[in-house]
C-alpha atoms as a PDB file:
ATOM      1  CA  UNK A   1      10.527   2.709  -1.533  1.00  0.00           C
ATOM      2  CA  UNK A   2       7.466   2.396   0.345  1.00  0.00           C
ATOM      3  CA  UNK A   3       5.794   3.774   3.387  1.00  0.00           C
ATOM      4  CA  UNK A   4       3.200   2.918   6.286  1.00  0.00           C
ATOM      5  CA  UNK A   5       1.200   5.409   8.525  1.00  0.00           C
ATOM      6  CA  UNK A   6      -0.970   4.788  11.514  1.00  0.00           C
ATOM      7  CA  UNK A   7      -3.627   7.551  10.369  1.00  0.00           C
ATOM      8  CA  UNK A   8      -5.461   8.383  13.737  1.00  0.00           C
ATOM      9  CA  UNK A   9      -1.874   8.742  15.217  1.00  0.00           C
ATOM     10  CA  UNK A  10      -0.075  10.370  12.670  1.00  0.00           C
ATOM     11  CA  UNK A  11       3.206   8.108  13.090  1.00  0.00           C
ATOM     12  CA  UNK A  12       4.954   7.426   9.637  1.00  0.00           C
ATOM     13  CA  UNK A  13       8.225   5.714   8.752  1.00  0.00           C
ATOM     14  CA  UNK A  14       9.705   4.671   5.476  1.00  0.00           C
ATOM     15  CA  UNK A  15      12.170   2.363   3.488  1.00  0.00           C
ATOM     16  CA  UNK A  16      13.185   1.224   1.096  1.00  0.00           C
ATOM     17  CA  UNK A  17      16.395  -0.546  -0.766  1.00  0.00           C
ATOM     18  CA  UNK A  18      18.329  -0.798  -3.832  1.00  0.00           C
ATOM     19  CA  UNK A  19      18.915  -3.944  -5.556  1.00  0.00           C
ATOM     20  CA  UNK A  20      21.048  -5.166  -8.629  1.00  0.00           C
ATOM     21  CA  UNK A  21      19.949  -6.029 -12.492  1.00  0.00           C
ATOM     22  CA  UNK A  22      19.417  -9.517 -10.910  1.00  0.00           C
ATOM     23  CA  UNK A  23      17.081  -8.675  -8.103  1.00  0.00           C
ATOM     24  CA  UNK A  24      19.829  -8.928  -5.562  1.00  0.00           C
ATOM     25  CA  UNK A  25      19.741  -6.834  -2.007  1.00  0.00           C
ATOM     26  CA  UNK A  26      22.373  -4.103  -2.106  1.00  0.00           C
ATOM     27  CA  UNK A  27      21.511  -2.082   0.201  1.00  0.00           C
ATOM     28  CA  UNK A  28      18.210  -1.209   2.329  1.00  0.00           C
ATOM     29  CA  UNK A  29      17.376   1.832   4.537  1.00  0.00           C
ATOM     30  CA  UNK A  30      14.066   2.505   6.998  1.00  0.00           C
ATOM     31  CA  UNK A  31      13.021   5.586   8.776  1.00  0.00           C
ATOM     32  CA  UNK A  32      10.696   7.027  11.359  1.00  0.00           C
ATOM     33  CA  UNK A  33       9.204   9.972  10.149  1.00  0.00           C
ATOM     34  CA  UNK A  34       7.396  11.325  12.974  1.00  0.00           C
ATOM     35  CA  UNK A  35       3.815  12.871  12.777  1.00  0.00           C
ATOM     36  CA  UNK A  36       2.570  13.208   9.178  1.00  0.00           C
ATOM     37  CA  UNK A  37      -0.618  14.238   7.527  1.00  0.00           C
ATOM     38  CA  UNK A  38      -1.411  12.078   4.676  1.00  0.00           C
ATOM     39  CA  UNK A  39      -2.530  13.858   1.616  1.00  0.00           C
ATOM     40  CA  UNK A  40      -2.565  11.148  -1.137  1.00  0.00           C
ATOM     41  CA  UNK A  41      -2.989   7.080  -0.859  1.00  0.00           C
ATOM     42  CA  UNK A  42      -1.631   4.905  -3.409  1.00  0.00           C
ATOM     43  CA  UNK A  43      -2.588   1.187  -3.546  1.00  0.00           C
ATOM     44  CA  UNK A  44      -1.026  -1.191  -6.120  1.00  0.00           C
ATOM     45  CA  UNK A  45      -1.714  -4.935  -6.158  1.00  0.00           C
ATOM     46  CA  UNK A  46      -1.348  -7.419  -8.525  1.00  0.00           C
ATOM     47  CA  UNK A  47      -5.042  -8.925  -8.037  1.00  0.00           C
ATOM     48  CA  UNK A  48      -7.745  -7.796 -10.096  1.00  0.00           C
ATOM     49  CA  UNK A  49     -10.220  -9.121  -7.950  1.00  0.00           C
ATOM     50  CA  UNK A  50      -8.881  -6.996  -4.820  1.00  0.00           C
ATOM     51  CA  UNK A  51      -9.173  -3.672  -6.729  1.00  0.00           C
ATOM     52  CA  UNK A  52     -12.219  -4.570  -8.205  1.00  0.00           C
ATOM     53  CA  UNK A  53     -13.451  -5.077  -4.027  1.00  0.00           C
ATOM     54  CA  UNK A  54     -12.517  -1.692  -3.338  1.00  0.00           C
ATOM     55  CA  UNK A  55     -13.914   0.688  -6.353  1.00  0.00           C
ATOM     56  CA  UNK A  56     -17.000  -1.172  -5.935  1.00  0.00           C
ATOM     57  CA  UNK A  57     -17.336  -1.194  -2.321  1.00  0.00           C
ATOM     58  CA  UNK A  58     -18.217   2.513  -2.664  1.00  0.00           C
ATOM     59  CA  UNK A  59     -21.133   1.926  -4.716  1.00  0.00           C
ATOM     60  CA  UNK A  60     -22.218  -0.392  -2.329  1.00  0.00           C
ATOM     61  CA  UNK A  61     -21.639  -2.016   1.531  1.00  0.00           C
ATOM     62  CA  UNK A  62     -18.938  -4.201   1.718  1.00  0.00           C
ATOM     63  CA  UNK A  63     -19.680  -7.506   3.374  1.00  0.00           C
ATOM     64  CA  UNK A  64     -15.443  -8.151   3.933  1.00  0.00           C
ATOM     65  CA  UNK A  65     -14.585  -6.181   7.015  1.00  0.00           C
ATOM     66  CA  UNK A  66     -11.138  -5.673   5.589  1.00  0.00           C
ATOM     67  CA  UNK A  67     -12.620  -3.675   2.774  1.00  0.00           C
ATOM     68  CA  UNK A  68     -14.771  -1.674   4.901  1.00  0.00           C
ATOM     69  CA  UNK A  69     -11.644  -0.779   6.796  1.00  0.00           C
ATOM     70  CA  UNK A  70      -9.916  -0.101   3.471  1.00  0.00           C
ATOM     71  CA  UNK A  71     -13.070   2.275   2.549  1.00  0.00           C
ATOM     72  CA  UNK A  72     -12.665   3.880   6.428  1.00  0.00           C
ATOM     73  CA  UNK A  73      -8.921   5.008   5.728  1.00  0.00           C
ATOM     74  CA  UNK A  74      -9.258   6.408   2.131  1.00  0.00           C
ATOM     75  CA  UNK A  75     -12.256   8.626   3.166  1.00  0.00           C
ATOM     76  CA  UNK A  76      -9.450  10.210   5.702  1.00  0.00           C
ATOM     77  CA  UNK A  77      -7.524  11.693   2.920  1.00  0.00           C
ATOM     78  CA  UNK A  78      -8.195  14.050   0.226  1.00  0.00           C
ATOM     79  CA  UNK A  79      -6.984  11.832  -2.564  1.00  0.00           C
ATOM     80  CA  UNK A  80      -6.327   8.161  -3.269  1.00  0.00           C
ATOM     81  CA  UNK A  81      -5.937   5.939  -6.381  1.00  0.00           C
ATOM     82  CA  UNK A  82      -5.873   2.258  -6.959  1.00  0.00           C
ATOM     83  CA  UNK A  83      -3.975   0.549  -9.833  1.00  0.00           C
ATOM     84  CA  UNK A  84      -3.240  -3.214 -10.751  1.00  0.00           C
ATOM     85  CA  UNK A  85       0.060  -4.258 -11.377  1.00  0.00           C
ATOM     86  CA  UNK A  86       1.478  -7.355 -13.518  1.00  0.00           C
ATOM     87  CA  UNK A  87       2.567  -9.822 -11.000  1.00  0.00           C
ATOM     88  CA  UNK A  88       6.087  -9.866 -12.327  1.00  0.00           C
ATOM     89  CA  UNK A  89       6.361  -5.968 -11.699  1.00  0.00           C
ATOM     90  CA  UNK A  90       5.292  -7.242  -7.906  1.00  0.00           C
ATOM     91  CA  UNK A  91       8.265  -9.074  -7.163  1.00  0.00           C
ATOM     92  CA  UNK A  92       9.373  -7.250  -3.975  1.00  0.00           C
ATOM     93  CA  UNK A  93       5.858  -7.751  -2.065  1.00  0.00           C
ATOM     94  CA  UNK A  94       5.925 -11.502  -3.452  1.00  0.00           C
ATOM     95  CA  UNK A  95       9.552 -11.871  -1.828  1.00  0.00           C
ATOM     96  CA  UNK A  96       8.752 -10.570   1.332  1.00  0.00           C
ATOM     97  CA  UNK A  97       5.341 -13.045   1.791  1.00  0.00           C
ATOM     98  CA  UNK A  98       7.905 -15.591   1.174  1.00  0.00           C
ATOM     99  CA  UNK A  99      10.151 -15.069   3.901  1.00  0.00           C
END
């Protein structure tokens, strides 16, 4: 399951789906959630180099505007962590770059 929010709007949705031992689609599901307040931020990734970016952008200016924008969204919300991931625990977000 994941989610996405546009923070200075509010506007969530969701989704998510259920697959078999084999990685195989069974069944999938998204949803519009309406406004939302977002209390906590999780980001996993499987690059070491992208969460080593972000905890260190806060020590210092970021010269990638993507990370500044990262840094811009987390200081909305109260809490937020960042954790790496194996790659082979990743493979939904690898199968969806693929497509």
């Amino acid at each position: 399951m994941d989610g996405s929010i546009r923070i200075e709007e509010g506007f969530a949705a969701t989704g998510g789906l259920v697959h078999d031992h084999n990685g195989g689609w069974i069944i999938g599901f998204c949803r519009y959630l309406g406004n939302c307040t977002v209390i906590k931020i999780s980001i996993q990734t499987d690059s070491l180099k992208a969460v080593n970016a972000i905890q260190e952008g806060f020590s210092r200016n970021s010269n990638s505007a993507l990370i500044r924008r990262i840094h811009q969204i987390l200081k909305m919300v109260k809490q937020w962590k960042i954790q790496r991931i194996l790659r082979e625990e990743n493979t939904i977000a690898n199968s969806l770059i693929k497509m």
